[in-house]
C-alpha atoms as a PDB file:
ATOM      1  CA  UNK A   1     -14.506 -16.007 -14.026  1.00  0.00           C
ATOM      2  CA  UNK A   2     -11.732 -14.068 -15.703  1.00  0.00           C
ATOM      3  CA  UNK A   3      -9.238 -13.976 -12.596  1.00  0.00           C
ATOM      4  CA  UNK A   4      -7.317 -16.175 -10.697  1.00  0.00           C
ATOM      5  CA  UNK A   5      -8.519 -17.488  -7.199  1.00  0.00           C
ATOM      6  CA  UNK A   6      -5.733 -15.522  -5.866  1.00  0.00           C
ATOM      7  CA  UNK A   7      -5.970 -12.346  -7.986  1.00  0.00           C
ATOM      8  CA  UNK A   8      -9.407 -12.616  -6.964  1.00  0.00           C
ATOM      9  CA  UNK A   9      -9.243 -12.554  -3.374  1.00  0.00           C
ATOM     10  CA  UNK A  10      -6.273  -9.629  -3.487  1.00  0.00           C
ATOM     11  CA  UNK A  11      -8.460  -7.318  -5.744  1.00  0.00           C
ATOM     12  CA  UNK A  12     -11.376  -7.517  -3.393  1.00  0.00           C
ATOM     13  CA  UNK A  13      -9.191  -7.294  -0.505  1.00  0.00           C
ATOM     14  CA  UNK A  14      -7.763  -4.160  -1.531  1.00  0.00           C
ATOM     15  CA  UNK A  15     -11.546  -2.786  -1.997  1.00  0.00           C
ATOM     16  CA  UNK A  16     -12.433  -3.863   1.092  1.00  0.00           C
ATOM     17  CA  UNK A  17      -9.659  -2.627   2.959  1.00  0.00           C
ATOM     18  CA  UNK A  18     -10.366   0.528   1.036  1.00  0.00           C
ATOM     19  CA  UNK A  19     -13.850   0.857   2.449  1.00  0.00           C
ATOM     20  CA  UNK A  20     -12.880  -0.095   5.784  1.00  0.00           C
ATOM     21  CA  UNK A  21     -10.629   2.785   6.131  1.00  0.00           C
ATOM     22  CA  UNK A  22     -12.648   5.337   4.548  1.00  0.00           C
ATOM     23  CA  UNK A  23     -15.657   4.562   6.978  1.00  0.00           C
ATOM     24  CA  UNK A  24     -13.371   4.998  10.032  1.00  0.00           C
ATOM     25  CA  UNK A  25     -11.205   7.592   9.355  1.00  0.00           C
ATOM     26  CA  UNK A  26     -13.593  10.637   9.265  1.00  0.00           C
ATOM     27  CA  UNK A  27     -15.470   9.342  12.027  1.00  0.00           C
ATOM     28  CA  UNK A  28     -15.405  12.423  14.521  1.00  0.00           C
ATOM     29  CA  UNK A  29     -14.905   9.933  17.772  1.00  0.00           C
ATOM     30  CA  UNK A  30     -12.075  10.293  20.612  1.00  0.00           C
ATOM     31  CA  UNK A  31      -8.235   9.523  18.768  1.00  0.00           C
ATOM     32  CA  UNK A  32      -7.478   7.036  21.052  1.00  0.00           C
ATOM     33  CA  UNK A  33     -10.764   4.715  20.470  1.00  0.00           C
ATOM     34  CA  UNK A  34     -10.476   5.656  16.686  1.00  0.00           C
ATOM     35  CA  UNK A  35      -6.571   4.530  16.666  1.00  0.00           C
ATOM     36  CA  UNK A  36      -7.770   1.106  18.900  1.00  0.00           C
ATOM     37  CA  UNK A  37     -10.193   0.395  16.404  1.00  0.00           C
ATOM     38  CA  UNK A  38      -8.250   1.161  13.362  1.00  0.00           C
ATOM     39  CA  UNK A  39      -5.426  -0.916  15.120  1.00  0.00           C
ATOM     40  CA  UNK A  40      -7.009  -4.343  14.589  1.00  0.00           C
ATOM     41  CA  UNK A  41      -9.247  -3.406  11.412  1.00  0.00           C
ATOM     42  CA  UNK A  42      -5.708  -2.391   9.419  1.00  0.00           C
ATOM     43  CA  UNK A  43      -3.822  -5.920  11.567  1.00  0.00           C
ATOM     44  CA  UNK A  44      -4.701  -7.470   8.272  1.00  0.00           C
ATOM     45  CA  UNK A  45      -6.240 -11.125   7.801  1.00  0.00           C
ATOM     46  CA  UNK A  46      -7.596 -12.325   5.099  1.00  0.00           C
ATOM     47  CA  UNK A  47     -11.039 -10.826   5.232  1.00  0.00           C
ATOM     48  CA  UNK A  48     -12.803 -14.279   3.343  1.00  0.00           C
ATOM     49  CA  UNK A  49     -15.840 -12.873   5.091  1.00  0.00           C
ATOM     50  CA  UNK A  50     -16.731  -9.832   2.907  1.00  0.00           C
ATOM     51  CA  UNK A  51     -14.733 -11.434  -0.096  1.00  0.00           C
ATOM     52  CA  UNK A  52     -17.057 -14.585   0.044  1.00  0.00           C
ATOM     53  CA  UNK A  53     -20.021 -11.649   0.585  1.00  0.00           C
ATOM     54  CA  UNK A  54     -18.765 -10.199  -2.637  1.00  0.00           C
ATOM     55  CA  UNK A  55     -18.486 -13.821  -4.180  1.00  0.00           C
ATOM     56  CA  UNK A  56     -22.163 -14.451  -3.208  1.00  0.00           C
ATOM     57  CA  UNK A  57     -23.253 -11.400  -5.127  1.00  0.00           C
ATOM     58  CA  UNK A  58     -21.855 -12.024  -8.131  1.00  0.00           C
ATOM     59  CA  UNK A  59     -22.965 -15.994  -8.404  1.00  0.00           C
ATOM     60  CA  UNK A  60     -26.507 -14.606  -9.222  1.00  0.00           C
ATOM     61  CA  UNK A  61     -24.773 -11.303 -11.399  1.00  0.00           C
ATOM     62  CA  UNK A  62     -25.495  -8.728  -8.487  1.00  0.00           C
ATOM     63  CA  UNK A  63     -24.051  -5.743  -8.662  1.00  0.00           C
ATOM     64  CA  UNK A  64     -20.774  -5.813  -6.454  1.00  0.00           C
ATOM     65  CA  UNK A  65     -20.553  -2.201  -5.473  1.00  0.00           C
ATOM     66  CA  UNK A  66     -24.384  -3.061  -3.321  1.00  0.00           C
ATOM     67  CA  UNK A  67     -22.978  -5.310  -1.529  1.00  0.00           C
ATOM     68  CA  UNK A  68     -19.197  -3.363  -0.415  1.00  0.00           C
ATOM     69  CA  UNK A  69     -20.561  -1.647   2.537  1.00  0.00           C
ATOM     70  CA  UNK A  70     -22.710  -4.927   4.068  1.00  0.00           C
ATOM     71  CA  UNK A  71     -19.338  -6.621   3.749  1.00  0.00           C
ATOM     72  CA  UNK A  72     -17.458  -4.068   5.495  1.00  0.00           C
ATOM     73  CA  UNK A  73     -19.811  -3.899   8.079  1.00  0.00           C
ATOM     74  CA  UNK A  74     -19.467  -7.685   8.872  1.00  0.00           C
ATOM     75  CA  UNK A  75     -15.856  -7.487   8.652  1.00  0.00           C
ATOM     76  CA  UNK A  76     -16.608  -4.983  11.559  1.00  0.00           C
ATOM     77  CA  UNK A  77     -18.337  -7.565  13.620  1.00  0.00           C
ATOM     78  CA  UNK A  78     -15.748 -10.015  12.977  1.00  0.00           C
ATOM     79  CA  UNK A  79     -12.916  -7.606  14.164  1.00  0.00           C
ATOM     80  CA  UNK A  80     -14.722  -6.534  16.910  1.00  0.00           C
ATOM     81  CA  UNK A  81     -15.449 -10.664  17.792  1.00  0.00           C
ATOM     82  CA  UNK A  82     -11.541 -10.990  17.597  1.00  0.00           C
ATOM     83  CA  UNK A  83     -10.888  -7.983  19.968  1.00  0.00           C
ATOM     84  CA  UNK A  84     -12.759  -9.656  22.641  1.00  0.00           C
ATOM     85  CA  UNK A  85     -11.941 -13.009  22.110  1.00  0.00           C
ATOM     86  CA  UNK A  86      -8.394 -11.997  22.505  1.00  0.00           C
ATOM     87  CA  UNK A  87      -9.089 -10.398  26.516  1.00  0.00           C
ATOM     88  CA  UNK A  88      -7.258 -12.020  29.578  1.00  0.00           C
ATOM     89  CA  UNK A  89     -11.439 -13.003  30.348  1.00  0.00           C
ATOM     90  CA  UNK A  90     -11.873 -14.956  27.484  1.00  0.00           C
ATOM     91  CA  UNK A  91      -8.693 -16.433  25.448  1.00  0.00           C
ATOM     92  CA  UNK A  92      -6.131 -14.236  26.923  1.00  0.00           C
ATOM     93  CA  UNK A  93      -4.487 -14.266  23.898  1.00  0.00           C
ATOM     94  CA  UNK A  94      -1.105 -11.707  23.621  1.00  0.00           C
ATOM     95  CA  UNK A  95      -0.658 -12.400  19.483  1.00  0.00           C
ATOM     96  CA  UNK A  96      -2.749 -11.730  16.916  1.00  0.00           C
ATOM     97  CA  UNK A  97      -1.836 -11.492  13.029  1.00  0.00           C
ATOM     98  CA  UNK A  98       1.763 -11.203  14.468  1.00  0.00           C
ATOM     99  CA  UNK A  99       1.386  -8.608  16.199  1.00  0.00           C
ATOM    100  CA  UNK A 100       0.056  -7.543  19.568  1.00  0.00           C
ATOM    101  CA  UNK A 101      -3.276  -7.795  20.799  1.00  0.00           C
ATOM    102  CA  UNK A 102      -5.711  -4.907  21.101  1.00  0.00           C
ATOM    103  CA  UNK A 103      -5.728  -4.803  24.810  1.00  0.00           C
ATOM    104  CA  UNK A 104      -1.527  -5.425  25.030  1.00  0.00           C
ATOM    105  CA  UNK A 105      -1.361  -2.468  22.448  1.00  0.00           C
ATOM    106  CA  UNK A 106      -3.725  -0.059  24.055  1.00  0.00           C
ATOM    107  CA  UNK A 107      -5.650  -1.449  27.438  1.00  0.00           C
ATOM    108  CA  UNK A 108      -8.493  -3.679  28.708  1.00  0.00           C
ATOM    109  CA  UNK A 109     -11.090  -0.939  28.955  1.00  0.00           C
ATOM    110  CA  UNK A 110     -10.027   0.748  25.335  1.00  0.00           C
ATOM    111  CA  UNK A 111     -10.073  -2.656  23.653  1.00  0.00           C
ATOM    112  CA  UNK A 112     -13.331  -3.405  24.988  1.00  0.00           C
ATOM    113  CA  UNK A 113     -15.054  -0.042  23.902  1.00  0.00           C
ATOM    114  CA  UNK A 114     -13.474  -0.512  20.497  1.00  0.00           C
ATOM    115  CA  UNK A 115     -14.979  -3.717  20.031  1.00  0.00           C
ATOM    116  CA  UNK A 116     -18.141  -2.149  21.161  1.00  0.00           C
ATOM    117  CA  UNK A 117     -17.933   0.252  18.620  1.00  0.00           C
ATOM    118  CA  UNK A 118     -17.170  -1.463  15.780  1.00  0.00           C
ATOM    119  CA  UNK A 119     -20.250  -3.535  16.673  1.00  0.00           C
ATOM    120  CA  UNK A 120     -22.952  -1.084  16.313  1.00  0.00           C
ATOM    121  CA  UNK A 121     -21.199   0.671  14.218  1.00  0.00           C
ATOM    122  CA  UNK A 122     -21.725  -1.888  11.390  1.00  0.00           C
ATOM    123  CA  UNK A 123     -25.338  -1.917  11.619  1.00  0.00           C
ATOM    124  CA  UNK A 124     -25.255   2.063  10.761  1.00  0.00           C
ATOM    125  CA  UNK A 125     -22.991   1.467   8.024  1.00  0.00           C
ATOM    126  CA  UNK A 126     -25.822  -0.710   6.528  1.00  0.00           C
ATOM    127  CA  UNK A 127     -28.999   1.546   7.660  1.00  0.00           C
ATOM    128  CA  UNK A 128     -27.194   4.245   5.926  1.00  0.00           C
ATOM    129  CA  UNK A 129     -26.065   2.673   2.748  1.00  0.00           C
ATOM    130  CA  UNK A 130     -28.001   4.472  -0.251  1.00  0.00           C
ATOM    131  CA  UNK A 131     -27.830   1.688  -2.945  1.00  0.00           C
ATOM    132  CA  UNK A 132     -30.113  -1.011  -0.855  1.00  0.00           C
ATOM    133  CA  UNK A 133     -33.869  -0.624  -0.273  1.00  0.00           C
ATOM    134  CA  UNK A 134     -35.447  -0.062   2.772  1.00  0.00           C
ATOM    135  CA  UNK A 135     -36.577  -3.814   2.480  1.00  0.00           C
ATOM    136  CA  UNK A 136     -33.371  -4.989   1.913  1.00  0.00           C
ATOM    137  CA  UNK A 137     -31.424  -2.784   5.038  1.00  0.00           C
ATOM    138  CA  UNK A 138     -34.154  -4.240   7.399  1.00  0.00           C
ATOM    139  CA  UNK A 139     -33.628  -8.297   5.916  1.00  0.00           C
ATOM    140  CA  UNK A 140     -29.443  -7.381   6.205  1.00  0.00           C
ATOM    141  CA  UNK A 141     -29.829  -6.266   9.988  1.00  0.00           C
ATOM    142  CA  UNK A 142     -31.932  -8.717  11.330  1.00  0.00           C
ATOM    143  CA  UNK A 143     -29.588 -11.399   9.639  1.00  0.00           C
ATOM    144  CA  UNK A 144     -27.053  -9.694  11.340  1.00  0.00           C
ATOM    145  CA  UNK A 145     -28.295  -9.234  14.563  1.00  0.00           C
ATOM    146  CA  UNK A 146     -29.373 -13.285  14.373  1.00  0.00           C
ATOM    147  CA  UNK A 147     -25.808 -14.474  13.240  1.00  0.00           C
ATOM    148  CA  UNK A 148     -23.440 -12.251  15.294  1.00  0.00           C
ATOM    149  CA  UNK A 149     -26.069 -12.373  18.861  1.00  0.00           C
ATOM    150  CA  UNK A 150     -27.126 -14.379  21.417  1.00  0.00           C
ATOM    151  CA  UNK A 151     -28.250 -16.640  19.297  1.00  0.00           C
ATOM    152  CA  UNK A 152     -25.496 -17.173  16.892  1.00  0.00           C
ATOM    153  CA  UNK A 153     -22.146 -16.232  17.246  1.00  0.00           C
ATOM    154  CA  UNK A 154     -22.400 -15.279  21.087  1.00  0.00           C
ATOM    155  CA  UNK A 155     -23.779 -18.120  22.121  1.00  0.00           C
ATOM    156  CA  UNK A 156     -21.021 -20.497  20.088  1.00  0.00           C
ATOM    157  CA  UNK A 157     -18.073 -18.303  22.362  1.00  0.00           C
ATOM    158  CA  UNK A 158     -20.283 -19.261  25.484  1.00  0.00           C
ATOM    159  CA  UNK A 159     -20.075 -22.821  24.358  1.00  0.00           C
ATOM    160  CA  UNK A 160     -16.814 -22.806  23.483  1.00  0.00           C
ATOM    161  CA  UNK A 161     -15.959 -21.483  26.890  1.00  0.00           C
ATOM    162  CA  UNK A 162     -17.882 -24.082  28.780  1.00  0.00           C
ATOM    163  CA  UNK A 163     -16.336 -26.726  26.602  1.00  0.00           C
ATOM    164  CA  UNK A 164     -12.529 -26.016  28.017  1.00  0.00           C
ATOM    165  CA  UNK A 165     -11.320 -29.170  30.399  1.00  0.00           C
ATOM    166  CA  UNK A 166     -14.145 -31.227  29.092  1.00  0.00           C
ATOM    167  CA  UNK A 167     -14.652 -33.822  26.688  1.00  0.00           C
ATOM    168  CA  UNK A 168     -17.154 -33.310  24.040  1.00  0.00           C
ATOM    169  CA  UNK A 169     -18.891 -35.425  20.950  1.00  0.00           C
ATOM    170  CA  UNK A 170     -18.282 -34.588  17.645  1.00  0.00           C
ATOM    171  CA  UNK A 171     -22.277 -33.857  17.205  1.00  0.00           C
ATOM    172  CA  UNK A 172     -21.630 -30.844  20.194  1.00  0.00           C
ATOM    173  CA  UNK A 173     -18.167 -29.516  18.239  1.00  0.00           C
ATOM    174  CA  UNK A 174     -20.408 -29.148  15.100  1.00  0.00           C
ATOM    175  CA  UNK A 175     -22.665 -27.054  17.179  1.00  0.00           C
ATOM    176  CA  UNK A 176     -20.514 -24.818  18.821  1.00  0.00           C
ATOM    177  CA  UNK A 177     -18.628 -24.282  15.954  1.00  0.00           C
ATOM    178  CA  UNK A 178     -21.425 -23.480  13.880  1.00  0.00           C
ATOM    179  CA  UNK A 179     -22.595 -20.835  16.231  1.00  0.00           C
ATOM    180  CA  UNK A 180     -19.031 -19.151  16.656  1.00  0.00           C
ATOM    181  CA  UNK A 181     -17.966 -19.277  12.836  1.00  0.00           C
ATOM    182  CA  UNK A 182     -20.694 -20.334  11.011  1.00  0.00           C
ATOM    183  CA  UNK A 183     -23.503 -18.486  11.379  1.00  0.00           C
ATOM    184  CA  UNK A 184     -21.301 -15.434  10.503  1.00  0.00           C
ATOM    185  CA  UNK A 185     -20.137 -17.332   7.188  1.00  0.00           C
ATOM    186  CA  UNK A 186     -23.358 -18.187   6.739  1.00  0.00           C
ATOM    187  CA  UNK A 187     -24.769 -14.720   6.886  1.00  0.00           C
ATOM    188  CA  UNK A 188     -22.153 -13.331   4.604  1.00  0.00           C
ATOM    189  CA  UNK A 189     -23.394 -15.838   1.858  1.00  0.00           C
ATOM    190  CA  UNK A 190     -27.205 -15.389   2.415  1.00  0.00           C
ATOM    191  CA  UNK A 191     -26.524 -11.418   2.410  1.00  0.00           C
ATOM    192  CA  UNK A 192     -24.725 -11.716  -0.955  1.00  0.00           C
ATOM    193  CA  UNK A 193     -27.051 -13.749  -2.523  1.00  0.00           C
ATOM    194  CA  UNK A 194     -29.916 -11.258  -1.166  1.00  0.00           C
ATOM    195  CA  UNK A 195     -28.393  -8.489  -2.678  1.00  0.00           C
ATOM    196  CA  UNK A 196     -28.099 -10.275  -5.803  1.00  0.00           C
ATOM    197  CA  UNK A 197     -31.524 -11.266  -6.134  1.00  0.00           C
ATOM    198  CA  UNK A 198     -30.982 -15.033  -6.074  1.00  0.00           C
ATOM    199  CA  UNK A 199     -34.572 -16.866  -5.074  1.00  0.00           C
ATOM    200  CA  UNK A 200     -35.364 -18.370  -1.344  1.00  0.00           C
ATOM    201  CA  UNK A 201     -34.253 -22.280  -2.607  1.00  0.00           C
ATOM    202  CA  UNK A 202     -31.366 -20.737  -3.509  1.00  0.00           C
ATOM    203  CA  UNK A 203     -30.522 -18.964  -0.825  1.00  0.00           C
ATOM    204  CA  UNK A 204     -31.968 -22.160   1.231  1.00  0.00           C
ATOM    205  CA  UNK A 205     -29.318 -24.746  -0.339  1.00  0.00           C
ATOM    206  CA  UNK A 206     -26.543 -21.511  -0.172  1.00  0.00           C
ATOM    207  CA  UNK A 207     -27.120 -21.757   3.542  1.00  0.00           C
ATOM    208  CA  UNK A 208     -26.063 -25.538   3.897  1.00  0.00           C
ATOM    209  CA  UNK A 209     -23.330 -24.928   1.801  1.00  0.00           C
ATOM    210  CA  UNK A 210     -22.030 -21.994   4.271  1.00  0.00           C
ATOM    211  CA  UNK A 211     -22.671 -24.247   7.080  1.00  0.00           C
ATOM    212  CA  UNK A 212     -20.038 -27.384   5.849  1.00  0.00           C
ATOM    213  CA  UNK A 213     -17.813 -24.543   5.046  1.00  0.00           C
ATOM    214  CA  UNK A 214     -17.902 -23.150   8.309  1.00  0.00           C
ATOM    215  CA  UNK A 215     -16.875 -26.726   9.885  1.00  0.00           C
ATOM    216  CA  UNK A 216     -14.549 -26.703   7.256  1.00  0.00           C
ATOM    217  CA  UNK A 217     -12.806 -23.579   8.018  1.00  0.00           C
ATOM    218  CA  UNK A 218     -12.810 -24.834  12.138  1.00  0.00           C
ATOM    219  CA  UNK A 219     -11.682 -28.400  11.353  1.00  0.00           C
ATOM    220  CA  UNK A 220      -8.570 -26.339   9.198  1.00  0.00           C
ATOM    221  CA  UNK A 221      -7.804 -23.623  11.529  1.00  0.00           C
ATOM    222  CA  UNK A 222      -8.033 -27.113  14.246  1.00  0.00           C
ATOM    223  CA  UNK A 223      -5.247 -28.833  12.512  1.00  0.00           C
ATOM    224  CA  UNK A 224      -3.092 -25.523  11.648  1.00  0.00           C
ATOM    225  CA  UNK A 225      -2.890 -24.694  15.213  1.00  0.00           C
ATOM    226  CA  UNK A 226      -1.385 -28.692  15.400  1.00  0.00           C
ATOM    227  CA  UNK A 227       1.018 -28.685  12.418  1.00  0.00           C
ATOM    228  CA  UNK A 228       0.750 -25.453  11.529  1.00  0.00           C
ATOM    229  CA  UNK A 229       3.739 -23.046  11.088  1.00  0.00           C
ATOM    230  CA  UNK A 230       3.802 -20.175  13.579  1.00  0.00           C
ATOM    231  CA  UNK A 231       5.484 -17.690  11.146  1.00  0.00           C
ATOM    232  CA  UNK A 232       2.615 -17.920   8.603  1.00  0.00           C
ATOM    233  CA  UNK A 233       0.069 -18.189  11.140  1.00  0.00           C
ATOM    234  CA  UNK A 234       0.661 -15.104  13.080  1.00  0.00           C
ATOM    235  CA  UNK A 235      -0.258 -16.530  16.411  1.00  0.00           C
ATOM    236  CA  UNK A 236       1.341 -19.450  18.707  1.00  0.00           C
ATOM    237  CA  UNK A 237       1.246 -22.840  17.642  1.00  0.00           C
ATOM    238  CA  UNK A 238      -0.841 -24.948  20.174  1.00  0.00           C
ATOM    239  CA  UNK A 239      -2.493 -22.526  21.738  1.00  0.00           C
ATOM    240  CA  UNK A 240      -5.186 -24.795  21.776  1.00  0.00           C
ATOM    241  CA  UNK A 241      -3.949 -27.583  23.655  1.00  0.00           C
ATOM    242  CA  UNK A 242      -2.879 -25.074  26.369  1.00  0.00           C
ATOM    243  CA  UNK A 243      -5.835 -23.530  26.669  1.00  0.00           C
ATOM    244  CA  UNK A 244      -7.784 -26.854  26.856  1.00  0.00           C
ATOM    245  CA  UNK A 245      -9.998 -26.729  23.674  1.00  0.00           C
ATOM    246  CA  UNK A 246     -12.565 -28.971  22.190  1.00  0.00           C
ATOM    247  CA  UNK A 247     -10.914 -29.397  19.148  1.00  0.00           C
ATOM    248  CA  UNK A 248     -11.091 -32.104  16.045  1.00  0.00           C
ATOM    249  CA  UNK A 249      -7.366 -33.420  16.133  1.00  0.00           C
ATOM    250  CA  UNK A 250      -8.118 -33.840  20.102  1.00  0.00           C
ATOM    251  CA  UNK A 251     -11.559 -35.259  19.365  1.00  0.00           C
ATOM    252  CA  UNK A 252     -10.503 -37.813  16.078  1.00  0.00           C
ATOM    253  CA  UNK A 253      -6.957 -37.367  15.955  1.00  0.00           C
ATOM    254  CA  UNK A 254      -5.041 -35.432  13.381  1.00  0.00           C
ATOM    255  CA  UNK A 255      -5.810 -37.911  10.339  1.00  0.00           C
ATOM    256  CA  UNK A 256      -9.302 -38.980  11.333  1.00  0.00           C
ATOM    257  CA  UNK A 257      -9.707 -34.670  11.608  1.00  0.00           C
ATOM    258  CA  UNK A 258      -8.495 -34.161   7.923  1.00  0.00           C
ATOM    259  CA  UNK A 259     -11.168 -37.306   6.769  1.00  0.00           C
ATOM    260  CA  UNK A 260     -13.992 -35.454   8.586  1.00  0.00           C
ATOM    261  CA  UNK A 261     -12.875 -32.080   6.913  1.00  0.00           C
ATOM    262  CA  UNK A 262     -12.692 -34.141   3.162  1.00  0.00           C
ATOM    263  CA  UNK A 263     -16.892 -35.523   4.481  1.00  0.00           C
ATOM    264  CA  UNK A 264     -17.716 -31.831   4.868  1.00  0.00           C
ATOM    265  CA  UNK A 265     -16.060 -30.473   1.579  1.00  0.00           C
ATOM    266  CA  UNK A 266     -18.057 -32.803  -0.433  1.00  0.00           C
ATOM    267  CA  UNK A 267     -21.313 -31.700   1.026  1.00  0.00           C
ATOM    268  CA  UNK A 268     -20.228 -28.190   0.423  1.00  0.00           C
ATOM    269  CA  UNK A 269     -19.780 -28.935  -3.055  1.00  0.00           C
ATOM    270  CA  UNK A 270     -23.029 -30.403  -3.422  1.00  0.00           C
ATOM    271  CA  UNK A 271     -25.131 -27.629  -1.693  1.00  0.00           C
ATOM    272  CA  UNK A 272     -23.436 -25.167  -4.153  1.00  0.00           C
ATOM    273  CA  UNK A 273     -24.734 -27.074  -6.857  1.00  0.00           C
ATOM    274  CA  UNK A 274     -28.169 -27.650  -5.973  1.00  0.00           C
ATOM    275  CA  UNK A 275     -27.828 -23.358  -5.794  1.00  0.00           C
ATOM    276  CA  UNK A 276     -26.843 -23.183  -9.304  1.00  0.00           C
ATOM    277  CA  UNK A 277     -23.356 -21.648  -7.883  1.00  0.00           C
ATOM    278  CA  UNK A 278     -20.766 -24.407  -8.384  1.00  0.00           C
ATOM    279  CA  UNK A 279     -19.187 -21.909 -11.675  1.00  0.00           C
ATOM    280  CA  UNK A 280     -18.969 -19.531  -9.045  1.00  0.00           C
ATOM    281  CA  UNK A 281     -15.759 -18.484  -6.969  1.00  0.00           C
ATOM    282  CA  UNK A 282     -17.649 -19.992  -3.810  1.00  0.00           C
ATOM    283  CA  UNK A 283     -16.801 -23.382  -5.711  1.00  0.00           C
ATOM    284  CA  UNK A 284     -12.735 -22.430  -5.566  1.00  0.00           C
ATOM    285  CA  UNK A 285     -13.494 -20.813  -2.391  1.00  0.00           C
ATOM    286  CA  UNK A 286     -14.523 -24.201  -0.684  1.00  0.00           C
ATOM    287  CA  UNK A 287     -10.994 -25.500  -1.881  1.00  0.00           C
ATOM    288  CA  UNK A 288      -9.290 -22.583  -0.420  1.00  0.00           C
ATOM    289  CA  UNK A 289     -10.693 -22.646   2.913  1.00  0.00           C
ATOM    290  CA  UNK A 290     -10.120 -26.188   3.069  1.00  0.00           C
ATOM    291  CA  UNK A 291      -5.898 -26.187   1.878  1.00  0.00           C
ATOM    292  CA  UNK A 292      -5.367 -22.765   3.664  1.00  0.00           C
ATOM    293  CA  UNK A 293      -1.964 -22.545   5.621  1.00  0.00           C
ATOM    294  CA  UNK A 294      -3.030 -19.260   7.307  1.00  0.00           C
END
């Protein structure tokens, strides 16, 4: 590791970003659906899905440029997840990154077709990409299809949805969360480590690792929307609250919430190194999920 954490993580974002706009640009679609999906893919954010893709990769010395367009595509799905998190149905959220929503910017219908699109789109970009095998494409999309459907990230929204006025246990947060953040996380170190080669323990103890850090990045993004500044976030402050979440802070308090977020960093760190990846970024990547302000 010759970088910083945070040289790191701008480098690849810059790459990624890169990718993302090259992919959409010359796509010969309607303006306005190209300019509603360009909208939220160029909002920003800090893309730690394709950059902890990329991070996978290179734990077992794959070769980065294989794994650029898997992690653009699942930087699609995420986008797209955002876009329709974000509609009056759902969170009715107004703010995202600082700036307005997909569906305040352009309308209901447009923001839901570009969500749409970006969707399946990102299972083309990775049936078409020349440097995987056919093996490989057909392991990447059925990941894909696992972590960001009905069975994965879909059904974690439903949950989370059902869970609103209601008081859950911490066993049912882990759950829900898991299914609405984590299985993405977890797909975009699984894919990585696929590309690179690594073996199926590996990729086996890389999975449980992805899993605390996707508690770790809800249990975080829990607490910033409690003490978190608004500025840096992007997006109200305590939001939340008044939309009557299951949250951590509501569920342990905001103390008893940063000890359960310390339980699941330590099994993080543990997974990595049963997977031989603890030199890896992933190991300063745990840290940085877990001390984020944004």
């Amino acid at each position: 590791m010759h970088e910083t954490l945070d040289t790191y993580i701008e480098n690849n974002k810059r790459i990624v970003h890169h990718e993302l706009k090259n992919q959409l640009d010359y796509l010969p679609i309607p303006n306005r659906l190209k300019e509603s999906m360009l909208y939220s893919i160029e909002a920003g954010g800090k893309r730690l899905r394709p950059i902890l893709l990329i991070a996978s990769n290179e734990a077992y010395e794959g070769d980065p440029q294989k794994a650029i367009k898997t992690a653009v595509a699942l930087e699609m799905i995420h986008t797209y997840s955002l876009i329709h998190d974000d509609l009056p149905a759902m969170d009715d959220d107004d703010v995202r990154r600082g700036k307005p929503t997909n569906h305040i910017m352009f309308d209901e219908a447009t923001a839901i077709l570009a969500g749409d699109a970006l969707l399946t789109y990102s299972f083309e970009i990775i049936s078409n990409d020349p440097l995987l095998s056919d093996k490989q494409k057909v392991q990447l999309v059925q990941k894909l299809s696992y972590a960001s459907g009905p069975k994965g990230m879909v059904a974690g929204q439903f949950l989370d949805m059902e869970a609103e006025n209601k008081s859950v246990t911490i066993k049912e947060l882990e759950e829900i969360h898991d299914l609405k953040t984590g299985e993405l996380l977890k797909y975009a170190v699984s894919a990585g480590a696929l590309i690179g080669n690594a073996s199926q323990s590996q990729v086996k103890d890389l999975n449980e690792f992805a899993y605390y850090l996707g508690l770790i990045f809800q249990v975080q993004d829990d607490i910033l929307d409690v003490t978190g500044d608004q500025d840096r976030l992007g997006k109200p402050v305590g939001s939340d609250e008044s939309n009557k979440k299951s949250t951590y802070p509501k569920l342990l308090g905001t103390h008893g919430a940063l000890k359960q977020k310390e339980i699941y960093v330590e099994k993080a760190k543990n997974a990595l190194k049963n997977a031989n990846a603890d030199h890896s970024y992933l190991m300063m990547l745990t840290d940085y999920f877990s001390e984020r302000d944004h």
